[in-house]
N, C-alpha and C. Protein backbone atom coordinates (compact mmCIF):
# COMPACT_ATOMS: atom_id res chain seq x y z
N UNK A 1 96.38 -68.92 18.59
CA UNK A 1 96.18 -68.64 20.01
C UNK A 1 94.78 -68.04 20.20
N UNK A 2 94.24 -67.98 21.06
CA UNK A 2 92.90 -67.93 21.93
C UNK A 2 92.76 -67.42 22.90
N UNK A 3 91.76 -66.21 22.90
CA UNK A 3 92.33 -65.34 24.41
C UNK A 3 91.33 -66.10 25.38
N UNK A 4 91.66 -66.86 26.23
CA UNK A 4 90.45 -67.51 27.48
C UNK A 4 90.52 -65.98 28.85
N UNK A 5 89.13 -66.32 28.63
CA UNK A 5 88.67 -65.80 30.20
C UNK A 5 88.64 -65.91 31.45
N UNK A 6 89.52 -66.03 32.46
CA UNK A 6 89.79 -66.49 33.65
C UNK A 6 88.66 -65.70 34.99
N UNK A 7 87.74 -66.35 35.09
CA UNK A 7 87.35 -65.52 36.65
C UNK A 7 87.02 -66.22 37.64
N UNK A 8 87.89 -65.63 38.74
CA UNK A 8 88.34 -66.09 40.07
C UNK A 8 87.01 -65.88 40.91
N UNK A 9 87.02 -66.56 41.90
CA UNK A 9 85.52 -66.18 42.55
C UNK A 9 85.95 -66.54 43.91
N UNK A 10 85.20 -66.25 45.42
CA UNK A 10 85.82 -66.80 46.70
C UNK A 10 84.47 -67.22 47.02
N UNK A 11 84.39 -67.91 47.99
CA UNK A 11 83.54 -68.85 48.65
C UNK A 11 82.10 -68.39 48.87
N UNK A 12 82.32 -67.14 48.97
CA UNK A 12 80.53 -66.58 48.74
C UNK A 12 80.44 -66.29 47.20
N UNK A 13 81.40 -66.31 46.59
CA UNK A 13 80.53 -66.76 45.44
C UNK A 13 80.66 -65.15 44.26
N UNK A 14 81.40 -64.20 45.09
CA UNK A 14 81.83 -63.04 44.23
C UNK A 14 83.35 -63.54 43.79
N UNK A 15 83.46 -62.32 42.98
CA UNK A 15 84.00 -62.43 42.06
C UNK A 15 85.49 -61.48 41.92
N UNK A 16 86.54 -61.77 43.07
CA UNK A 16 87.58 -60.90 43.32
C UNK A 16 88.95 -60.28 42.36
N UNK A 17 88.64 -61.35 41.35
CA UNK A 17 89.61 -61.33 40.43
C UNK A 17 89.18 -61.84 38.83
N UNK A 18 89.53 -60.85 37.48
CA UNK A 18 89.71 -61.33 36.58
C UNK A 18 90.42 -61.49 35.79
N UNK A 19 91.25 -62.37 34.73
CA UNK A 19 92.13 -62.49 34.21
C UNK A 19 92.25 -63.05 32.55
N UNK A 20 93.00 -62.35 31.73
CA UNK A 20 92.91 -63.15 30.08
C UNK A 20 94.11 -63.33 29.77
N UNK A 21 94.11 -64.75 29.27
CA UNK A 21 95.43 -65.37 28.97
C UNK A 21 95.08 -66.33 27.64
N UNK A 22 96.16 -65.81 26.68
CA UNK A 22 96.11 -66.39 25.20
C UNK A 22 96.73 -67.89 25.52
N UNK A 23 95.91 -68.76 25.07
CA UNK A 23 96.35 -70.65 25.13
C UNK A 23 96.02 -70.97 23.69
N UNK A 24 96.79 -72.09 23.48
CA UNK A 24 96.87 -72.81 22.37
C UNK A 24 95.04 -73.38 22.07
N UNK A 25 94.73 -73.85 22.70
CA UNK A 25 93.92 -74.80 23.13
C UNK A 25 93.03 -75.05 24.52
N UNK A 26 91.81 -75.78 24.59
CA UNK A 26 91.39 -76.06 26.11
C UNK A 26 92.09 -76.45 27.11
N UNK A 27 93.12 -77.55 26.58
CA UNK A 27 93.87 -78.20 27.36
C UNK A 27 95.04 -77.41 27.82
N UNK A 28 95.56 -76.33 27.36
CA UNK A 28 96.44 -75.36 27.86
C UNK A 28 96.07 -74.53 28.62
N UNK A 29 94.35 -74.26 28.57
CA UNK A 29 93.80 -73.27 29.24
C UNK A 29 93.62 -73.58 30.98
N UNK A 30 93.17 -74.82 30.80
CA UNK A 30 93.11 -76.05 31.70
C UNK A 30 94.17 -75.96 32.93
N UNK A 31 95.46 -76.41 31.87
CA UNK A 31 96.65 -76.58 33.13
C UNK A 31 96.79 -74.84 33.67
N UNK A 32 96.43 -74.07 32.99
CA UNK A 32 96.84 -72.22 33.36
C UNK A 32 95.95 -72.09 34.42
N UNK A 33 94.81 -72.91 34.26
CA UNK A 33 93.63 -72.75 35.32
C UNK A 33 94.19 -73.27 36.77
N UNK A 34 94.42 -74.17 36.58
CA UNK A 34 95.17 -74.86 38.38
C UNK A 34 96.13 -73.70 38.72
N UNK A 35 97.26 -73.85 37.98
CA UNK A 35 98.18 -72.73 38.06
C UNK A 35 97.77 -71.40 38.85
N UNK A 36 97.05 -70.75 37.89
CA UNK A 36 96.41 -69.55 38.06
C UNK A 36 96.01 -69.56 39.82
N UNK A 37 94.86 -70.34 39.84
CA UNK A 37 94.69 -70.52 41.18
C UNK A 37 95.17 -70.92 42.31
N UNK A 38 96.29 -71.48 41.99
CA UNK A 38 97.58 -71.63 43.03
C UNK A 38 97.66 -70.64 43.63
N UNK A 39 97.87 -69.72 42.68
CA UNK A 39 98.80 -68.18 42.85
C UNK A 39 97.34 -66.75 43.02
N UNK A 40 96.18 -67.55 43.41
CA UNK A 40 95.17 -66.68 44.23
C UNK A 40 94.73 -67.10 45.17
N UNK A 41 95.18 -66.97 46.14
CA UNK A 41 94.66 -68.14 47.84
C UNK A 41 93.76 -67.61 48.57
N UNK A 42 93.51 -66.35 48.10
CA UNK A 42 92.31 -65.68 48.56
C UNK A 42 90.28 -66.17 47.60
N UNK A 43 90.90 -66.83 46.45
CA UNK A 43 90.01 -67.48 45.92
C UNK A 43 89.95 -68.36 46.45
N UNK A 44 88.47 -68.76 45.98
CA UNK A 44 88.37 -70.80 45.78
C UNK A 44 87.66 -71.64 45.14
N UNK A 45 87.98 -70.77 43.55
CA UNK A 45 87.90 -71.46 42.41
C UNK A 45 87.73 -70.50 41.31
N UNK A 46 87.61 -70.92 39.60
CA UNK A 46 87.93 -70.21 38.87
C UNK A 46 86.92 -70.73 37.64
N UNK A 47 86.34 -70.10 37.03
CA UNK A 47 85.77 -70.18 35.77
C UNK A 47 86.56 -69.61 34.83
N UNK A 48 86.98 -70.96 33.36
CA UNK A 48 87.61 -70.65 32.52
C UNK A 48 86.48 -70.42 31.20
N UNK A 49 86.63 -69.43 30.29
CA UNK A 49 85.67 -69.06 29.43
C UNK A 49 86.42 -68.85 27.97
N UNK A 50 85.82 -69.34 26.67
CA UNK A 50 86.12 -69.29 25.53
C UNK A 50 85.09 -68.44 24.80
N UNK A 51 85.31 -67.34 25.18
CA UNK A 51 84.33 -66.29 24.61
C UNK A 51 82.55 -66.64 25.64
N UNK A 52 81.77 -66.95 25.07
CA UNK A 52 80.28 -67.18 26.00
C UNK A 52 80.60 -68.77 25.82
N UNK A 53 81.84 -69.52 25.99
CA UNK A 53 81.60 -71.02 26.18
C UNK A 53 82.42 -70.97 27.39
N UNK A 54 82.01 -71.72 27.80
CA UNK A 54 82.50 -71.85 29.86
C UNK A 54 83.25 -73.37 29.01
N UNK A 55 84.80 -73.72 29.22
CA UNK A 55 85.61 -74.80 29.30
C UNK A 55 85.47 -75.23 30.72
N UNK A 56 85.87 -74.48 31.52
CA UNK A 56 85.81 -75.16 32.61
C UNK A 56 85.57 -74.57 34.18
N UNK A 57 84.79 -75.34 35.30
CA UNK A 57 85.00 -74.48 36.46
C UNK A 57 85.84 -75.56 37.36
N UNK A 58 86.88 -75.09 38.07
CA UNK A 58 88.16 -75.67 38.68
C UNK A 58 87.59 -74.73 40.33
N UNK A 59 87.26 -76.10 40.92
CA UNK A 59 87.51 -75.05 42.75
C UNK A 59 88.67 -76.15 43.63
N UNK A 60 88.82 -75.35 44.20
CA UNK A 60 89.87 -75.74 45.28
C UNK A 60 89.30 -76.56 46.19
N UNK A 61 89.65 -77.82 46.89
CA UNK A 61 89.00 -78.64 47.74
C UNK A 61 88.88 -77.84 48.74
N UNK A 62 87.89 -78.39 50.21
CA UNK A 62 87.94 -77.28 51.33
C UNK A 62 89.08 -77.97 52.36
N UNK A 63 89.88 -79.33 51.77
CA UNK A 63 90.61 -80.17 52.13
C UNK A 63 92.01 -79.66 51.97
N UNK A 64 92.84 -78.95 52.15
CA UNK A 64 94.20 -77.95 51.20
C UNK A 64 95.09 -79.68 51.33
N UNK A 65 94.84 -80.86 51.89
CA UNK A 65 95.71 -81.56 51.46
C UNK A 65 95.45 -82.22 50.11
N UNK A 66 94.55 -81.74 49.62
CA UNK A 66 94.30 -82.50 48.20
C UNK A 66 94.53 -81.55 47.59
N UNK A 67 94.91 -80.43 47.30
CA UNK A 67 94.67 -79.57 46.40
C UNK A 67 96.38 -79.89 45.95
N UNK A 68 96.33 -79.85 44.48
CA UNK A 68 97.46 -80.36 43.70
C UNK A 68 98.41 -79.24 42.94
N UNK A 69 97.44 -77.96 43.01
CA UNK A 69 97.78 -76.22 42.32
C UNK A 69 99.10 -75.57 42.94
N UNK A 70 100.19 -75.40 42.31
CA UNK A 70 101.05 -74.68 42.94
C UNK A 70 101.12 -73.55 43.67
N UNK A 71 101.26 -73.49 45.00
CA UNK A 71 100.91 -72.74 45.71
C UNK A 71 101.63 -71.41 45.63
């Protein structure tokens, strides 16, 4: 397991929330990432981090009918 770095950010671009969650893998970190941001609606979007390696940045459409994240 792998502790990833979760940080939440809102539309100007700070940074309201941070979070660490142990995943198998990128691809676990990945699906925790949508997830995650489901369940922050005050964000709108999230940088996932593997120590100083950025896996991934996930934002929320400005469209909420596309957005696929459990709300």
């Amino acid at each position: 397991m792998r502790t990833y770095q979760f940080l939440f950010f809102d539309r100007r671009g700070r940074s309201p929330a941070l979070d660490f969650i142990e995943c198998a893998d990128d691809g676990e970190a990945a699906r925790n990432a949508g997830r995650q941001l489901g369940q922050h609606g005050t964000c709108s979007g999230v940088e996932v981090f593997d120590g100083d390696r950025m896996v991934l940045r996930l934002e929320r459409p400005a469209d909420p009918a596309i957005w696929h994240g459990n709300p």
